[in-house]
PDB file of N, CA and C in Angstrom:
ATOM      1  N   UNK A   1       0.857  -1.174   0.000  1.00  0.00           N
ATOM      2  CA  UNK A   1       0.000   0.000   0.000  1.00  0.00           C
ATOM      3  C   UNK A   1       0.903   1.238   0.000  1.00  0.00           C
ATOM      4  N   UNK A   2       0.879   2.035  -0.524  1.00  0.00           N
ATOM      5  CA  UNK A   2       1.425   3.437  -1.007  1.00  0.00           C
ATOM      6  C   UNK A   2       0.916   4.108   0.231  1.00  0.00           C
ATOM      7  N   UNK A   3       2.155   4.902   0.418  1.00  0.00           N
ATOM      8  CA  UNK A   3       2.325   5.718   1.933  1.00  0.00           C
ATOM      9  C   UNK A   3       1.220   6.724   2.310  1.00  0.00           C
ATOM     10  N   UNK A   4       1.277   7.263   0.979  1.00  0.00           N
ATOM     11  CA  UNK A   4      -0.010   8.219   0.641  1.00  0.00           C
ATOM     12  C   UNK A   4      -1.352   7.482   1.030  1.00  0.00           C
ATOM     13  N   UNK A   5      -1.518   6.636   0.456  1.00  0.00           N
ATOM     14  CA  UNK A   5      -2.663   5.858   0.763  1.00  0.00           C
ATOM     15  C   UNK A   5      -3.604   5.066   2.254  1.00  0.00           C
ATOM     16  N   UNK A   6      -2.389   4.895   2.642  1.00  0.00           N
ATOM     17  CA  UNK A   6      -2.071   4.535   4.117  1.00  0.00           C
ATOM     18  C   UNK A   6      -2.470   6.087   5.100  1.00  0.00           C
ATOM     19  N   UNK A   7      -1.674   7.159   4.812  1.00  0.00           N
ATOM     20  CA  UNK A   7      -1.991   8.695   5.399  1.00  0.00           C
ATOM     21  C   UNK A   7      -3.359   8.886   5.275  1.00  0.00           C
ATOM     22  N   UNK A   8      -3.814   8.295   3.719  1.00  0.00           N
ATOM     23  CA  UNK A   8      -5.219   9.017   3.914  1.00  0.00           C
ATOM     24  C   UNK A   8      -6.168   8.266   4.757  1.00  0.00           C
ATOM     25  N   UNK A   9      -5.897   7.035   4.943  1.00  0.00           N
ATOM     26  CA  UNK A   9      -6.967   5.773   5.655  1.00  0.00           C
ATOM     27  C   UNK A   9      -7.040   6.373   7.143  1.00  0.00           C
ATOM     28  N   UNK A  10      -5.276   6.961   7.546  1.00  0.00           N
ATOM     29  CA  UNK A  10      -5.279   7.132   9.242  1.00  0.00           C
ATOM     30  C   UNK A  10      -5.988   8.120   9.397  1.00  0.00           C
ATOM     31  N   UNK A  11      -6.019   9.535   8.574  1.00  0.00           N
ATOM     32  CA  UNK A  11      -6.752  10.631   8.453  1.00  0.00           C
ATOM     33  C   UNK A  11      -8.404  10.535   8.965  1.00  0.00           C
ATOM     34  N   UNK A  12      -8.706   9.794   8.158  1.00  0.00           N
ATOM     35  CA  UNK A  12      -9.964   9.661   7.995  1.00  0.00           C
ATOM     36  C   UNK A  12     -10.671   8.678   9.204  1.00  0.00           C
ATOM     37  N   UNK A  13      -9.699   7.782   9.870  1.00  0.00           N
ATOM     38  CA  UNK A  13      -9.628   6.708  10.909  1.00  0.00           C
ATOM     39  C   UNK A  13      -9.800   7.965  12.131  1.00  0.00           C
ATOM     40  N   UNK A  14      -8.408   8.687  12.077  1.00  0.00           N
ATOM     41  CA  UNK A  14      -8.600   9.610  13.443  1.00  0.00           C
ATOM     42  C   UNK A  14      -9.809  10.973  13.335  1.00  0.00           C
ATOM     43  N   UNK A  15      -9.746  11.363  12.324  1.00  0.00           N
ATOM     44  CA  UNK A  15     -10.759  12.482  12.503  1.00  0.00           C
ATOM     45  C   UNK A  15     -12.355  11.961  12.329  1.00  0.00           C
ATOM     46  N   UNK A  16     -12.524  10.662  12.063  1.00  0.00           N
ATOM     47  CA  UNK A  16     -13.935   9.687  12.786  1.00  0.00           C
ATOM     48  C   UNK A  16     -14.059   9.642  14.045  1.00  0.00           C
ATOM     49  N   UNK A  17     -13.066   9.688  15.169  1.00  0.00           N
ATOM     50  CA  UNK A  17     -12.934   9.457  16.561  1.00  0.00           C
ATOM     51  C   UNK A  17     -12.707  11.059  16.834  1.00  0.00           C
ATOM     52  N   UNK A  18     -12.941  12.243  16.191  1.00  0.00           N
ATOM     53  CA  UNK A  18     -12.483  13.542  16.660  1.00  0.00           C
ATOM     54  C   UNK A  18     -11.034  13.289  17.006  1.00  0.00           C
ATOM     55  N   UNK A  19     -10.710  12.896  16.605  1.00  0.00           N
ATOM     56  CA  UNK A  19      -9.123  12.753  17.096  1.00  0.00           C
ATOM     57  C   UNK A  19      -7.885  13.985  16.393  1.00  0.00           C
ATOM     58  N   UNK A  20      -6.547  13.917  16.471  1.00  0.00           N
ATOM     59  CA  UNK A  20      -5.644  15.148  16.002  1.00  0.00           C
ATOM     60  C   UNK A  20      -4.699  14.606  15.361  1.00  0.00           C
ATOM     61  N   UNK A  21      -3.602  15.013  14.149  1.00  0.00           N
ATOM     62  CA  UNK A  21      -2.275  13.864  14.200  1.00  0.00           C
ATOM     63  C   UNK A  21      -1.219  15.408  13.924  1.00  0.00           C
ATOM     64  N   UNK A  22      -0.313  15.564  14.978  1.00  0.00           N
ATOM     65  CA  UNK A  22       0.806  16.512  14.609  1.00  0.00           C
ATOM     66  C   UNK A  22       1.766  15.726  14.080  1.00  0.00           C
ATOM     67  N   UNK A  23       2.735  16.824  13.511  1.00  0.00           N
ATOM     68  CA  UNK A  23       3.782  16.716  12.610  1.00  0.00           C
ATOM     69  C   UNK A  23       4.718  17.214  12.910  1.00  0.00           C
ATOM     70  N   UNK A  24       6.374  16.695  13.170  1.00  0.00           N
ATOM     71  CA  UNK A  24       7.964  17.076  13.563  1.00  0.00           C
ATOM     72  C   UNK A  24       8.118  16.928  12.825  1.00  0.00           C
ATOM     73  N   UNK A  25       9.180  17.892  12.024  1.00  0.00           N
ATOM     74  CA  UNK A  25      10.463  17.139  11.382  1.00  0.00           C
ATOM     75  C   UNK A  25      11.473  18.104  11.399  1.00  0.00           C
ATOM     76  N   UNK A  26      12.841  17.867  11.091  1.00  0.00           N
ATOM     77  CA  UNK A  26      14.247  17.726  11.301  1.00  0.00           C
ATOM     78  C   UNK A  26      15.025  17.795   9.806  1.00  0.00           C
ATOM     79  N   UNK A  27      15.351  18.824   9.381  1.00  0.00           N
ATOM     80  CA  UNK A  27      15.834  18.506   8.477  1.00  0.00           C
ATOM     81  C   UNK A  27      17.090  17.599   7.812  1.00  0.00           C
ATOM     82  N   UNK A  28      17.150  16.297   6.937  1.00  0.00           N
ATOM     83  CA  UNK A  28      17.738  15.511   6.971  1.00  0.00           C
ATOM     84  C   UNK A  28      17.866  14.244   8.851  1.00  0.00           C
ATOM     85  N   UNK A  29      16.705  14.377   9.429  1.00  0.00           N
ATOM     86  CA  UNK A  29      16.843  13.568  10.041  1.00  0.00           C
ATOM     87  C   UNK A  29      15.283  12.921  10.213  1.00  0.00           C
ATOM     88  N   UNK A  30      14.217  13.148   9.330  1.00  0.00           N
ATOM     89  CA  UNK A  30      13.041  12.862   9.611  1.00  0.00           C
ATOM     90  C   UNK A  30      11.703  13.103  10.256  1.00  0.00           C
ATOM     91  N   UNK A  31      10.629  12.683  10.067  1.00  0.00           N
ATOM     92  CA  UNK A  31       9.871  13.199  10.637  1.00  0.00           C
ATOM     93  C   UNK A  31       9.023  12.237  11.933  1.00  0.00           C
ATOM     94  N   UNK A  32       7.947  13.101  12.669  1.00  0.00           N
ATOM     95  CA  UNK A  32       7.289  12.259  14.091  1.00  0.00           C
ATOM     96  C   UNK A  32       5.969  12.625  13.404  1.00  0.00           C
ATOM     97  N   UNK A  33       5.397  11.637  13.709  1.00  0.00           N
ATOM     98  CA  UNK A  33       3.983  11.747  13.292  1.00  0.00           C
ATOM     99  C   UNK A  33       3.587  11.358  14.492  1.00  0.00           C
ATOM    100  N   UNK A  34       2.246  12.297  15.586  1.00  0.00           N
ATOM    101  CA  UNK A  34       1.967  11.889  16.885  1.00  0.00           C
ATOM    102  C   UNK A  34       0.142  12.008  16.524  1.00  0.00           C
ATOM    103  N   UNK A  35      -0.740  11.097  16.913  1.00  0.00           N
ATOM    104  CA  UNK A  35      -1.846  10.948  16.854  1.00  0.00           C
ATOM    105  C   UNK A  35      -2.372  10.467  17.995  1.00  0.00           C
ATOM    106  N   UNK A  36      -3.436  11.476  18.452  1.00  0.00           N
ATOM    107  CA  UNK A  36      -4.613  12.072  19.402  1.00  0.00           C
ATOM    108  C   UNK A  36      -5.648  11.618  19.425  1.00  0.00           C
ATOM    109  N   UNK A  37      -6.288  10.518  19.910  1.00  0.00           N
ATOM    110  CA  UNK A  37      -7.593  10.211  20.023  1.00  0.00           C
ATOM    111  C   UNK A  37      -7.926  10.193  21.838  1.00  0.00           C
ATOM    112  N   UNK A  38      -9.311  10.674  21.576  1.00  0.00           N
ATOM    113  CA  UNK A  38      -9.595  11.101  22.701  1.00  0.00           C
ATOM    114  C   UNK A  38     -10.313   9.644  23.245  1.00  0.00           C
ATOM    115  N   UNK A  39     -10.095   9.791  24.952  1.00  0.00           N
ATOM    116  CA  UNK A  39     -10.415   8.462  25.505  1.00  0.00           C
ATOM    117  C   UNK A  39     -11.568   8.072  25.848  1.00  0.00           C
ATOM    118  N   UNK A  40     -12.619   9.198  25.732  1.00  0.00           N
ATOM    119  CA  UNK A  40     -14.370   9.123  26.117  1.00  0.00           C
ATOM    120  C   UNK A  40     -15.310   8.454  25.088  1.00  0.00           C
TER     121      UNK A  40
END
């Protein structure tokens, strides 16, 4: 499955649950992808 493809499934996975996903990155050292779903 294409990365892209995969991003859009989680997208759509977390913002069904109201949920958030932030974004780090580092140049030449990568990025953090952190995802927020709420526990109620």
């Amino acid at each position: 499955m294409p990365a892209q493809v995969l991003t859009c499934h989680c997208k759509k996975i977390v913002e069904n649950h109201k949920g958030i996903i932030t974004a780090t990155s580092e140049l030449n050292k990568g990025a953090t992808f952190d995802i927020y779903i709420p526990a109620d």
